[in-house]
PDB file of N, CA and C in Angstrom:
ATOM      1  N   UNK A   1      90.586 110.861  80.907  1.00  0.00           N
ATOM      2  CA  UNK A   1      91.753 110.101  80.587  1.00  0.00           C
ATOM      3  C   UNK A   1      91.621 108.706  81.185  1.00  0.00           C
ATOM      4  N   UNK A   2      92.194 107.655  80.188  1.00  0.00           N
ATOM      5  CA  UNK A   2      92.177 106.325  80.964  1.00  0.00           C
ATOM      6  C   UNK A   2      92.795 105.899  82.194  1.00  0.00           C
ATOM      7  N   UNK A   3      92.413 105.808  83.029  1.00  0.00           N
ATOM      8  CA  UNK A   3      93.477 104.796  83.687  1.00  0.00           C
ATOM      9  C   UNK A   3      92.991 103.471  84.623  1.00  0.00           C
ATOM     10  N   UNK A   4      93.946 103.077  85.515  1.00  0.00           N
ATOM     11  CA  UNK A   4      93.757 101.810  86.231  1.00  0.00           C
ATOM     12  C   UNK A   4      92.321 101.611  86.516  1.00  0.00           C
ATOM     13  N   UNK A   5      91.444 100.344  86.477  1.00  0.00           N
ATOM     14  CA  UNK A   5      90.451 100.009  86.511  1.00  0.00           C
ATOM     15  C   UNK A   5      89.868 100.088  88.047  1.00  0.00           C
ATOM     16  N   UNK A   6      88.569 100.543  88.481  1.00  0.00           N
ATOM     17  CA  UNK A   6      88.678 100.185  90.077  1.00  0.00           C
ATOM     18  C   UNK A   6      86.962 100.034  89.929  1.00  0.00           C
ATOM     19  N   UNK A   7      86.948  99.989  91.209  1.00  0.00           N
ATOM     20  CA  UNK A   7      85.301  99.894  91.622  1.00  0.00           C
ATOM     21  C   UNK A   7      85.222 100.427  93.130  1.00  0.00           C
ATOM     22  N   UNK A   8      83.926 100.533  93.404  1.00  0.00           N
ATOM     23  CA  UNK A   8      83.616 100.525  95.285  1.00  0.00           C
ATOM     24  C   UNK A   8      83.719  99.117  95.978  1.00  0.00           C
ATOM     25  N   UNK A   9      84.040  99.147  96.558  1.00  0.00           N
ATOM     26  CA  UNK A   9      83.860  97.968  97.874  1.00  0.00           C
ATOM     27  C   UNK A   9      82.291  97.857  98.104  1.00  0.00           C
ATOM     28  N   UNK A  10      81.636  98.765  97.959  1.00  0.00           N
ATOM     29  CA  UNK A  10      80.270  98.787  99.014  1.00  0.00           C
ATOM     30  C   UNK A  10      79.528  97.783  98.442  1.00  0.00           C
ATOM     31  N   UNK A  11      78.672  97.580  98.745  1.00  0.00           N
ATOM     32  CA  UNK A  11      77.768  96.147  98.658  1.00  0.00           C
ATOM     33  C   UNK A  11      76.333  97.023  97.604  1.00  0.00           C
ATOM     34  N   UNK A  12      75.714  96.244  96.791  1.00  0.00           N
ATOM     35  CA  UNK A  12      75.138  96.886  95.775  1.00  0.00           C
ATOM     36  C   UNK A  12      75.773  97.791  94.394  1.00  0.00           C
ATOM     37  N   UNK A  13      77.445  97.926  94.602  1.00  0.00           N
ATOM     38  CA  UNK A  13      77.475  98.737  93.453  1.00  0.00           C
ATOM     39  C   UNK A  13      78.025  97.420  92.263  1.00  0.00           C
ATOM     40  N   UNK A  14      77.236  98.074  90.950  1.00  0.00           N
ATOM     41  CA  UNK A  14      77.333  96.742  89.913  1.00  0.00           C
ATOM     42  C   UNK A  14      78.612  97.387  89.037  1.00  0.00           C
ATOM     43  N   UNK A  15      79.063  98.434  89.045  1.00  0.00           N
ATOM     44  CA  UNK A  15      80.073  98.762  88.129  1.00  0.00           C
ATOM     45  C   UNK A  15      81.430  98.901  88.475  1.00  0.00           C
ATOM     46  N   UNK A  16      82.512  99.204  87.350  1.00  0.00           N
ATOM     47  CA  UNK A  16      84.108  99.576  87.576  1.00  0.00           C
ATOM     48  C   UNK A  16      83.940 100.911  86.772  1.00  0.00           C
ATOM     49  N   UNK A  17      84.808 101.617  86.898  1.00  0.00           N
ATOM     50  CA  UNK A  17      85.316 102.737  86.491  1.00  0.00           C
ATOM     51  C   UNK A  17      86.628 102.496  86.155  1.00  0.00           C
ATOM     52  N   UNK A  18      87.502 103.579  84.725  1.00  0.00           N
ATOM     53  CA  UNK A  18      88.281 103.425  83.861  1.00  0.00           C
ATOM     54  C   UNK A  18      88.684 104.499  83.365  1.00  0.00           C
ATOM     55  N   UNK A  19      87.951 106.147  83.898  1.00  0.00           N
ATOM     56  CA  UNK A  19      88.588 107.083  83.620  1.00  0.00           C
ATOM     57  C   UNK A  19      88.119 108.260  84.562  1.00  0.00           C
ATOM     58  N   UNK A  20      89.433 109.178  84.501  1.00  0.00           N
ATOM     59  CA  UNK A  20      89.092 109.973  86.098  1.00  0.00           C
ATOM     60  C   UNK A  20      88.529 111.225  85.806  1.00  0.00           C
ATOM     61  N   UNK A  21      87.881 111.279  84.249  1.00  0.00           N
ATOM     62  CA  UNK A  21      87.028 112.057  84.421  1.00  0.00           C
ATOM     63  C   UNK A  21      84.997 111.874  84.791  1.00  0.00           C
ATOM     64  N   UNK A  22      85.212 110.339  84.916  1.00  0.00           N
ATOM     65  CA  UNK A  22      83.824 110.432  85.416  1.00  0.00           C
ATOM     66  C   UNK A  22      83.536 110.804  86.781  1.00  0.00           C
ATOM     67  N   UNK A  23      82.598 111.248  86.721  1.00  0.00           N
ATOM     68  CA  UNK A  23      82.128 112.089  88.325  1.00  0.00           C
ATOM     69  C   UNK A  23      81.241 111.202  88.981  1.00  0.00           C
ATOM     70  N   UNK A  24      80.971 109.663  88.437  1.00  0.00           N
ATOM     71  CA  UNK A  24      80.346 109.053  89.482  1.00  0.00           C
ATOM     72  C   UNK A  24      81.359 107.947  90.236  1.00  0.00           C
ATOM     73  N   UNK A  25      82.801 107.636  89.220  1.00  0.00           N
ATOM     74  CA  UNK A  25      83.773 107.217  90.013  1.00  0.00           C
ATOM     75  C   UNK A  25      84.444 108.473  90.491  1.00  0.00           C
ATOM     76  N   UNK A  26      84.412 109.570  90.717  1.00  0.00           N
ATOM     77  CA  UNK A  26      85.094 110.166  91.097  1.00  0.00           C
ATOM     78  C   UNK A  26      84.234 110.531  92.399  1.00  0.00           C
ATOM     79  N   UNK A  27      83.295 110.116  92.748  1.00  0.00           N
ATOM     80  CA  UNK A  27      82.395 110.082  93.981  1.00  0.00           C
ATOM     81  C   UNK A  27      82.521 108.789  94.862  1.00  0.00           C
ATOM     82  N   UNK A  28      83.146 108.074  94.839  1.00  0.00           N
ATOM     83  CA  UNK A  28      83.403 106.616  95.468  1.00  0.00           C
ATOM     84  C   UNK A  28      84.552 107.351  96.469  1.00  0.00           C
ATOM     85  N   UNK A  29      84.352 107.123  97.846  1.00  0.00           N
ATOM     86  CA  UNK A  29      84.810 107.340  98.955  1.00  0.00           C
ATOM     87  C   UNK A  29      86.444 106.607  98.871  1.00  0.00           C
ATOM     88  N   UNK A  30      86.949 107.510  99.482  1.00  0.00           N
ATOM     89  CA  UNK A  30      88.578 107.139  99.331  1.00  0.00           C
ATOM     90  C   UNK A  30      88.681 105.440 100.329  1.00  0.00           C
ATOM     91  N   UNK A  31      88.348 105.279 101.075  1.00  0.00           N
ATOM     92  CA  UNK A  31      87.955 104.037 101.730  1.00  0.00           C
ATOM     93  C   UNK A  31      87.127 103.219 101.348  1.00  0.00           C
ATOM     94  N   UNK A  32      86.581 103.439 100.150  1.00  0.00           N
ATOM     95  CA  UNK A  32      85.935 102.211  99.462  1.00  0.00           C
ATOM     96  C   UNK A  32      85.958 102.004  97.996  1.00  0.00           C
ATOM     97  N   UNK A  33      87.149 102.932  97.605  1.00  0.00           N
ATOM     98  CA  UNK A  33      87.654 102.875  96.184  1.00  0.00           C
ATOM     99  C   UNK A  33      88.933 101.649  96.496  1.00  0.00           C
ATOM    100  N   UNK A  34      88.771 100.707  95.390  1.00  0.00           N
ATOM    101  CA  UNK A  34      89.759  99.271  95.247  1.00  0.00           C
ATOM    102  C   UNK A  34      89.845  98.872  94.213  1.00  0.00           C
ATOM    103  N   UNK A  35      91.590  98.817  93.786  1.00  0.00           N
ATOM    104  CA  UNK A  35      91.580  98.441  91.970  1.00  0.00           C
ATOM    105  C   UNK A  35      91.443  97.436  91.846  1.00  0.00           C
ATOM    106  N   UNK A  36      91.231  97.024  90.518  1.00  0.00           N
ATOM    107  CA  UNK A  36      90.601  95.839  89.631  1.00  0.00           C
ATOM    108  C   UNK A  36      88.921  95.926  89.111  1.00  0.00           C
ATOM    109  N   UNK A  37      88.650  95.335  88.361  1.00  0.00           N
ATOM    110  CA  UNK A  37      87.327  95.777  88.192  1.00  0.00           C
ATOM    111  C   UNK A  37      86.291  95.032  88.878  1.00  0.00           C
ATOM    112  N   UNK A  38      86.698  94.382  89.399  1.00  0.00           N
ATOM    113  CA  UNK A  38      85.889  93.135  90.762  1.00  0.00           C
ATOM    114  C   UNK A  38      84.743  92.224  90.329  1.00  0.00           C
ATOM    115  N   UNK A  39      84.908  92.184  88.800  1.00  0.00           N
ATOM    116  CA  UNK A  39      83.728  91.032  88.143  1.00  0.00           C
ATOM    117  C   UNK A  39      82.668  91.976  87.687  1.00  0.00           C
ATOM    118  N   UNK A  40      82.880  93.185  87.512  1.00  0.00           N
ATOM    119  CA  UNK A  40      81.686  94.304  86.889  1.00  0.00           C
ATOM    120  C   UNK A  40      81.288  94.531  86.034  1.00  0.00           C
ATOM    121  N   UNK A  41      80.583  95.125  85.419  1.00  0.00           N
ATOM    122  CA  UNK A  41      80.875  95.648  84.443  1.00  0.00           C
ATOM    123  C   UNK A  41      81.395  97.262  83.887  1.00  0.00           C
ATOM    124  N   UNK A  42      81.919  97.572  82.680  1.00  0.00           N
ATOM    125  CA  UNK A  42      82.238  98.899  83.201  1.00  0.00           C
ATOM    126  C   UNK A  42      80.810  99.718  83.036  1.00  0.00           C
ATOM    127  N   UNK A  43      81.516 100.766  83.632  1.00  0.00           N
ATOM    128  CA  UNK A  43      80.403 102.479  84.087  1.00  0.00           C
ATOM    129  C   UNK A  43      79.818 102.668  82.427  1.00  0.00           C
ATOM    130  N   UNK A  44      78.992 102.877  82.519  1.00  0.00           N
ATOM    131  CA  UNK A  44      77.840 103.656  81.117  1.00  0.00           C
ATOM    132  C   UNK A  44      78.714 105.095  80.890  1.00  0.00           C
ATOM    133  N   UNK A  45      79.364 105.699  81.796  1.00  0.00           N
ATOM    134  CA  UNK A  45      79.695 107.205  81.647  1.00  0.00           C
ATOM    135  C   UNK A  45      81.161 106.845  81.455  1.00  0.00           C
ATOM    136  N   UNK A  46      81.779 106.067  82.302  1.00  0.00           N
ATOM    137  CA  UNK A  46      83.216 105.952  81.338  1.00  0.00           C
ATOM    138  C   UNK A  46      83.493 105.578  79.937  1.00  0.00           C
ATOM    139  N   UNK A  47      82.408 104.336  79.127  1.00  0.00           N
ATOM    140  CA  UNK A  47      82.371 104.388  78.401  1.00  0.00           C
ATOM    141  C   UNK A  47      81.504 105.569  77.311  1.00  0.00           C
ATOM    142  N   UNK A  48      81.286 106.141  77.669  1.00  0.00           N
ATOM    143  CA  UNK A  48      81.087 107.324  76.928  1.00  0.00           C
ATOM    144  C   UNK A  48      81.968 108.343  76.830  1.00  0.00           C
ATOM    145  N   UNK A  49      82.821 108.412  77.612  1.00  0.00           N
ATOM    146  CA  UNK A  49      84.076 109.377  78.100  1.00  0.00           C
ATOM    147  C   UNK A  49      85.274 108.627  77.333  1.00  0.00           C
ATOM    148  N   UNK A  50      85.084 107.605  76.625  1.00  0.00           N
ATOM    149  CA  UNK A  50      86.125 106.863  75.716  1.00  0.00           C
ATOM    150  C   UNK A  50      87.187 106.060  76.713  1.00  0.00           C
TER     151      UNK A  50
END
């Protein structure tokens, strides 16, 4: 399902995430998950997840 745009904080990650069924945003540490998409681009797997 869609929702609010976010990304990691951590240094090296190039993507945002856009739906909470992907499991590689759903692996981003509760302390380094931050909304907006921070200049990224989106995830290969969210957009496949529609």
């Amino acid at each position: 399902m869609k929702v609010n745009p976010f990304h990691s904080k951590k240094p090296g990650t190039t993507v945002y995430h856009d739906n909470n069924k992907c499991t590689e945003g759903n692996n981003i540490e509760k302390e380094n998950k931050v909304p907006g998409t921070g200049g990224k681009s989106r995830c290969d797997h969210c957009k496949r997840l529609g």
